[in-house]
C-alpha atoms as a PDB file:
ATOM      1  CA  UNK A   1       1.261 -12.657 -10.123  1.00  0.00           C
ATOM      2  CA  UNK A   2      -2.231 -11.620  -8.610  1.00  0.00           C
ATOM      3  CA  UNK A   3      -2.606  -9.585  -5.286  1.00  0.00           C
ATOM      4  CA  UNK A   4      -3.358 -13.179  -3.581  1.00  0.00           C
ATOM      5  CA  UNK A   5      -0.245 -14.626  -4.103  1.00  0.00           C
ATOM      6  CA  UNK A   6       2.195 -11.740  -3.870  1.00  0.00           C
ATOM      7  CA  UNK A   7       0.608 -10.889  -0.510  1.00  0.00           C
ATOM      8  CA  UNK A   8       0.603 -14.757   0.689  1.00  0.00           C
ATOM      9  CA  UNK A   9       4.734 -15.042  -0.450  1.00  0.00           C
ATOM     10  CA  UNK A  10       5.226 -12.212   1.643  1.00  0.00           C
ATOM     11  CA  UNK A  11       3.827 -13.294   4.471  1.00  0.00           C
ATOM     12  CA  UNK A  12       4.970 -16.749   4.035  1.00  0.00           C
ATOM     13  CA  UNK A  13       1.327 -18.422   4.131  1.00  0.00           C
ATOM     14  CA  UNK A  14       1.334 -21.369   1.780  1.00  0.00           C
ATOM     15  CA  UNK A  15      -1.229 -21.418  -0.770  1.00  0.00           C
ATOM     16  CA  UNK A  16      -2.477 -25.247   0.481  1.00  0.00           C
ATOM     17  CA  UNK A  17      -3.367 -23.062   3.808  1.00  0.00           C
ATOM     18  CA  UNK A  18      -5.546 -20.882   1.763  1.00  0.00           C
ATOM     19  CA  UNK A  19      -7.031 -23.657   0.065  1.00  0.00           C
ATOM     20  CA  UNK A  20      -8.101 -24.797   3.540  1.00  0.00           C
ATOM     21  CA  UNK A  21      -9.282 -22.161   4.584  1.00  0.00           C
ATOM     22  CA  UNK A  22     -11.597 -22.048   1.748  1.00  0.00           C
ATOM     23  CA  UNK A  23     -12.807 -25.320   2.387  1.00  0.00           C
ATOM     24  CA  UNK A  24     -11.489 -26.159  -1.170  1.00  0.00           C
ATOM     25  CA  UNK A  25      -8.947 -28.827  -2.582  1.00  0.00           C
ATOM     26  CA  UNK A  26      -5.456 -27.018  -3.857  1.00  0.00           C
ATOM     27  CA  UNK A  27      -6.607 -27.466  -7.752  1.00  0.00           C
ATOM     28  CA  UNK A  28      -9.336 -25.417  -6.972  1.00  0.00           C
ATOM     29  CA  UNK A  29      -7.595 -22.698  -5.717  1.00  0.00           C
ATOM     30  CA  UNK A  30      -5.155 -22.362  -8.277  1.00  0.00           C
ATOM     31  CA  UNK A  31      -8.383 -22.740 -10.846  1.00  0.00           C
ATOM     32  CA  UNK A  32     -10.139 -19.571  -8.284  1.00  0.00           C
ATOM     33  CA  UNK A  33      -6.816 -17.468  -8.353  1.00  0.00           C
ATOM     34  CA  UNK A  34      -6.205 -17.419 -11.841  1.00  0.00           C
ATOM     35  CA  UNK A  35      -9.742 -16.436 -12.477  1.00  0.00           C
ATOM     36  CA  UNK A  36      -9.847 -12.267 -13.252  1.00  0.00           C
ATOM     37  CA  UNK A  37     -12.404 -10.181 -12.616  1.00  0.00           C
ATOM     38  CA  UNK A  38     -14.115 -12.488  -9.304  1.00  0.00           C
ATOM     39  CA  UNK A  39     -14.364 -10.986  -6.099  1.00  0.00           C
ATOM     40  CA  UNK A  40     -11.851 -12.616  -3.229  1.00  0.00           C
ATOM     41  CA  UNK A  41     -13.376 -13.911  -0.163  1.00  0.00           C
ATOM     42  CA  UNK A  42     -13.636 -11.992   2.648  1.00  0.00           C
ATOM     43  CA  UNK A  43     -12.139 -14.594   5.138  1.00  0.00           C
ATOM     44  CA  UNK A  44      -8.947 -14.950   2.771  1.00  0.00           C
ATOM     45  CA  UNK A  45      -8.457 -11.027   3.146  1.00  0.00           C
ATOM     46  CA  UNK A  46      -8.630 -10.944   6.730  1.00  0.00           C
ATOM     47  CA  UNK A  47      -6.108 -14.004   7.200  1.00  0.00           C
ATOM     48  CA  UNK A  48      -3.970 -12.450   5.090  1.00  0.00           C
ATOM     49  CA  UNK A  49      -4.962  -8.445   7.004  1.00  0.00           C
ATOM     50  CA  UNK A  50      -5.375  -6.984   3.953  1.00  0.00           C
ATOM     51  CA  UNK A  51      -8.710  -4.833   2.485  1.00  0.00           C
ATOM     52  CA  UNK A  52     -11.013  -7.254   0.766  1.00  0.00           C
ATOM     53  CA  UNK A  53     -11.046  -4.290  -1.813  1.00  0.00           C
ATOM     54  CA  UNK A  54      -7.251  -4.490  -2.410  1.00  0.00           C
ATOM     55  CA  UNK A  55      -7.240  -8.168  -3.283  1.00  0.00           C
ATOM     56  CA  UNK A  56     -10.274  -7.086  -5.956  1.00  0.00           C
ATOM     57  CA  UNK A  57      -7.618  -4.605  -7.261  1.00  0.00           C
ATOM     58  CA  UNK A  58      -9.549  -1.176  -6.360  1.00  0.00           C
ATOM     59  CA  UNK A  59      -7.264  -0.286  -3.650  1.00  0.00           C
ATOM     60  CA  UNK A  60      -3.582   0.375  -2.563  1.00  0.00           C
ATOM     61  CA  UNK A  61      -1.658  -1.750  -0.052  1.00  0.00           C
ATOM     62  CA  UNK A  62       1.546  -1.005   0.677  1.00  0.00           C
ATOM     63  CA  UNK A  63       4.134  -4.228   1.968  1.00  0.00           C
ATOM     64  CA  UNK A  64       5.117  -4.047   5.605  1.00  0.00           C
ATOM     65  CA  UNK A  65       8.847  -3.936   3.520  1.00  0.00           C
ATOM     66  CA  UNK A  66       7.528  -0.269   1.779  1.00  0.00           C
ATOM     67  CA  UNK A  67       5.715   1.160   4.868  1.00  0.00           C
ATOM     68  CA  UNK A  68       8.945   0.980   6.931  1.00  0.00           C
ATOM     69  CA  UNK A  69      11.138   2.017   4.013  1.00  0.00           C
ATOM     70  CA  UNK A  70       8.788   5.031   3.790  1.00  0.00           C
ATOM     71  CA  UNK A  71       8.842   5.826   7.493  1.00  0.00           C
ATOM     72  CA  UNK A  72      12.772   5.208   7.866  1.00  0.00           C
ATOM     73  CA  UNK A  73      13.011   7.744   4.836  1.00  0.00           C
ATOM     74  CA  UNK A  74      11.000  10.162   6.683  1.00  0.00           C
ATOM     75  CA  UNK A  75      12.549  10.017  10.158  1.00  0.00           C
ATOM     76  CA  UNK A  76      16.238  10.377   8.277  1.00  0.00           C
ATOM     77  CA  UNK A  77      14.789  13.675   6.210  1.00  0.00           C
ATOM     78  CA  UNK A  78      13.570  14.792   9.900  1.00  0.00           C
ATOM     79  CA  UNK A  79      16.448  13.838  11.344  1.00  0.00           C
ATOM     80  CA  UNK A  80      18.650  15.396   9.182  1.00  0.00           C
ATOM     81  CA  UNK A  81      17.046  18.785   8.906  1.00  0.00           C
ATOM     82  CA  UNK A  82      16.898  18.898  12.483  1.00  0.00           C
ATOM     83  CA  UNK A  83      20.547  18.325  13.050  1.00  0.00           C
ATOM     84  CA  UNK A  84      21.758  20.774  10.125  1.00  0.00           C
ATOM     85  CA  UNK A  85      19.267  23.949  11.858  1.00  0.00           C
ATOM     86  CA  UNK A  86      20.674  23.528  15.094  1.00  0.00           C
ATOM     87  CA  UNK A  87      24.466  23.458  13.457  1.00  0.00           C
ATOM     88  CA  UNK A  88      23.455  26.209  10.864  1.00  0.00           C
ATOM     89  CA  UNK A  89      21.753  29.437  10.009  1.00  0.00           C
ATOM     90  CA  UNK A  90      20.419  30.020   6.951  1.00  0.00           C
ATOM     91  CA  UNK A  91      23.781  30.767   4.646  1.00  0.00           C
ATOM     92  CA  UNK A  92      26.220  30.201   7.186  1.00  0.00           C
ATOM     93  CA  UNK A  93      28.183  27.373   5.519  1.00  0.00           C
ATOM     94  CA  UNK A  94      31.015  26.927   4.155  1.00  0.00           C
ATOM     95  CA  UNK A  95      32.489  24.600   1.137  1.00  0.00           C
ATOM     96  CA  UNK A  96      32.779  21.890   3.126  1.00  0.00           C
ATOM     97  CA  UNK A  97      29.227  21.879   4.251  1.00  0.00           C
ATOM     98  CA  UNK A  98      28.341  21.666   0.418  1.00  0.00           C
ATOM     99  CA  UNK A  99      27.641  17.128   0.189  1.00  0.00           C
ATOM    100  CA  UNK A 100      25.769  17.257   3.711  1.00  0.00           C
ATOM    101  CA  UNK A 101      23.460  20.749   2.550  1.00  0.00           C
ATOM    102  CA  UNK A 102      23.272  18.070  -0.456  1.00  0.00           C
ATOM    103  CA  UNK A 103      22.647  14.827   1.095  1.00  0.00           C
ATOM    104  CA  UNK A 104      19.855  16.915   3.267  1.00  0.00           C
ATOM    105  CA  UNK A 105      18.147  18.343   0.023  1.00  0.00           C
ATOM    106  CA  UNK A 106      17.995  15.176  -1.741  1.00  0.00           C
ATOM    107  CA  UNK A 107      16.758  13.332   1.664  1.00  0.00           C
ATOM    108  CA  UNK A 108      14.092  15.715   2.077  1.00  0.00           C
ATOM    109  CA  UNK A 109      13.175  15.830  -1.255  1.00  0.00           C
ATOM    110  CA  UNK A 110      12.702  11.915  -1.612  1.00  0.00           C
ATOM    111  CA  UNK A 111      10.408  12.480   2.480  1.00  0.00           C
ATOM    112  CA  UNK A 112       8.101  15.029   0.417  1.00  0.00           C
ATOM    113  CA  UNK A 113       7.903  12.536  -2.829  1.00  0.00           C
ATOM    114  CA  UNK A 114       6.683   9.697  -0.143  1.00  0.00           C
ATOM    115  CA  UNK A 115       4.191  11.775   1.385  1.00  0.00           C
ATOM    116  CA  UNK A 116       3.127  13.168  -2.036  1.00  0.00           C
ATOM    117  CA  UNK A 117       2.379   9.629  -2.442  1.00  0.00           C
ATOM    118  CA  UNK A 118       0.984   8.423   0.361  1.00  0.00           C
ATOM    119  CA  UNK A 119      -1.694  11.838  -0.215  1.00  0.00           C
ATOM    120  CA  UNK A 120      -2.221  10.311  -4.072  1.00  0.00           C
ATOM    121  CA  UNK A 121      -2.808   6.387  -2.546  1.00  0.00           C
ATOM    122  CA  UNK A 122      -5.182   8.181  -0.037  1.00  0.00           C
ATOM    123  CA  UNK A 123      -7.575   9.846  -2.625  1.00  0.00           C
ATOM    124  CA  UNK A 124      -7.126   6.869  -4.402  1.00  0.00           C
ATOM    125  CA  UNK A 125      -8.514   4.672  -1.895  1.00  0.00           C
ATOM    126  CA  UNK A 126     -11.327   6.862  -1.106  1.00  0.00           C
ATOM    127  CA  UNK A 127     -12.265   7.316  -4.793  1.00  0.00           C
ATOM    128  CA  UNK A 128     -12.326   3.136  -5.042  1.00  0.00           C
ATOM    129  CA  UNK A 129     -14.917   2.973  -1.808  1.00  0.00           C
ATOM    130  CA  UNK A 130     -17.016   5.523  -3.461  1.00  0.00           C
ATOM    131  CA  UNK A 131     -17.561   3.165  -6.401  1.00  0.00           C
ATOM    132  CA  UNK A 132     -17.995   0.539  -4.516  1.00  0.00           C
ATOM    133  CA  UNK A 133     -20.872   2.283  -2.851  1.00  0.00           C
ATOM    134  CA  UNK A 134     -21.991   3.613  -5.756  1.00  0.00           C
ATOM    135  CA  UNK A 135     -22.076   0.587  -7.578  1.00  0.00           C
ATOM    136  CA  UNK A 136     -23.438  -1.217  -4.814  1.00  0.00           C
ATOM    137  CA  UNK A 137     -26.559   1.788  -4.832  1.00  0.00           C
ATOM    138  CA  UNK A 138     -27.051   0.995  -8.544  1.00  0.00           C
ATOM    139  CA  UNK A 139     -27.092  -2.743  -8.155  1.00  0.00           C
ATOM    140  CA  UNK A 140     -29.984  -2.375  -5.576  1.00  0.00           C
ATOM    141  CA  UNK A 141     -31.872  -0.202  -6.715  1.00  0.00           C
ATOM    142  CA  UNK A 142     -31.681  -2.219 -10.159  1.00  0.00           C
ATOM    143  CA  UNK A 143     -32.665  -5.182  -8.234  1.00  0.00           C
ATOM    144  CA  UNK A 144     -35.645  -3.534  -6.572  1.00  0.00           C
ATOM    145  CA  UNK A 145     -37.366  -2.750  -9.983  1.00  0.00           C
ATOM    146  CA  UNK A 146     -37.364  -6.367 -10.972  1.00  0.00           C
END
């Protein structure tokens, strides 16, 4: 499934509705989906609020499902570690502390892999707008010497 569609299903837009908004007929747009490589239209990235650049494949875009996954993980790591310093000091436990001191560790752990991510996805994104600029550059100035 292309970016299109798996953005569309999730946001329960019908692909006739794209079509539409295209201005095409429904055969065309399943003929314009399949095709790799073409740039998306700009109007079918802002009805469906995502980067134009995403839909092209150079970026990240995260499902409203993953970005509130990630931020309930977070709050629950926060949470957590807030709630075990104010009923703890530092090796002042005691066996029965052992599966929450656990539970925390391995809460925490998976808050740090998310933002880990999220710092990865960033640089990611950035790197795809610099090619787009520089390829952008290089297509001009290849056009101004014809």
């Amino acid at each position: 499934m292309n970016r299109v569609d798996e953005v569309r299903k999730e946001q329960g837009i019908s692909s006739e509705e794209i079509a539409k908004l295209l201005g095409i007929t429904i055969e065309s747009y399943k003929d314009w989906i399949n095709r790799e490589g073409k740039d998306r239209e700009e109007k079918v990235a802002i009805r469906l609020g995502v980067p134009k650049s995403y839909l092209n494949g150079n970026t990240n875009y995260l499902s409203a499902g993953e970005r509130q996954y990630r931020k309930e993980i977070k709050e629950a790591a926060q949470k957590k570690f807030g709630n075990f310093k104010t009923n703890y000091s530092y090796g002042d436990y005691d066996d029965s502390a052992s599966p929450r001191v656990s539970a925390m560790a391995q809460l925490c752990t998976a808050a740090n892999l998310i933002r880990v991510a999220e710092s990865i996805e960033e640089l990611s994104d950035k790197v795809g707008e610099l090619n787009d600029t520089i390829y952008s550059y290089g297509k001009e100035k290849l056009l101004r010497k014809m």
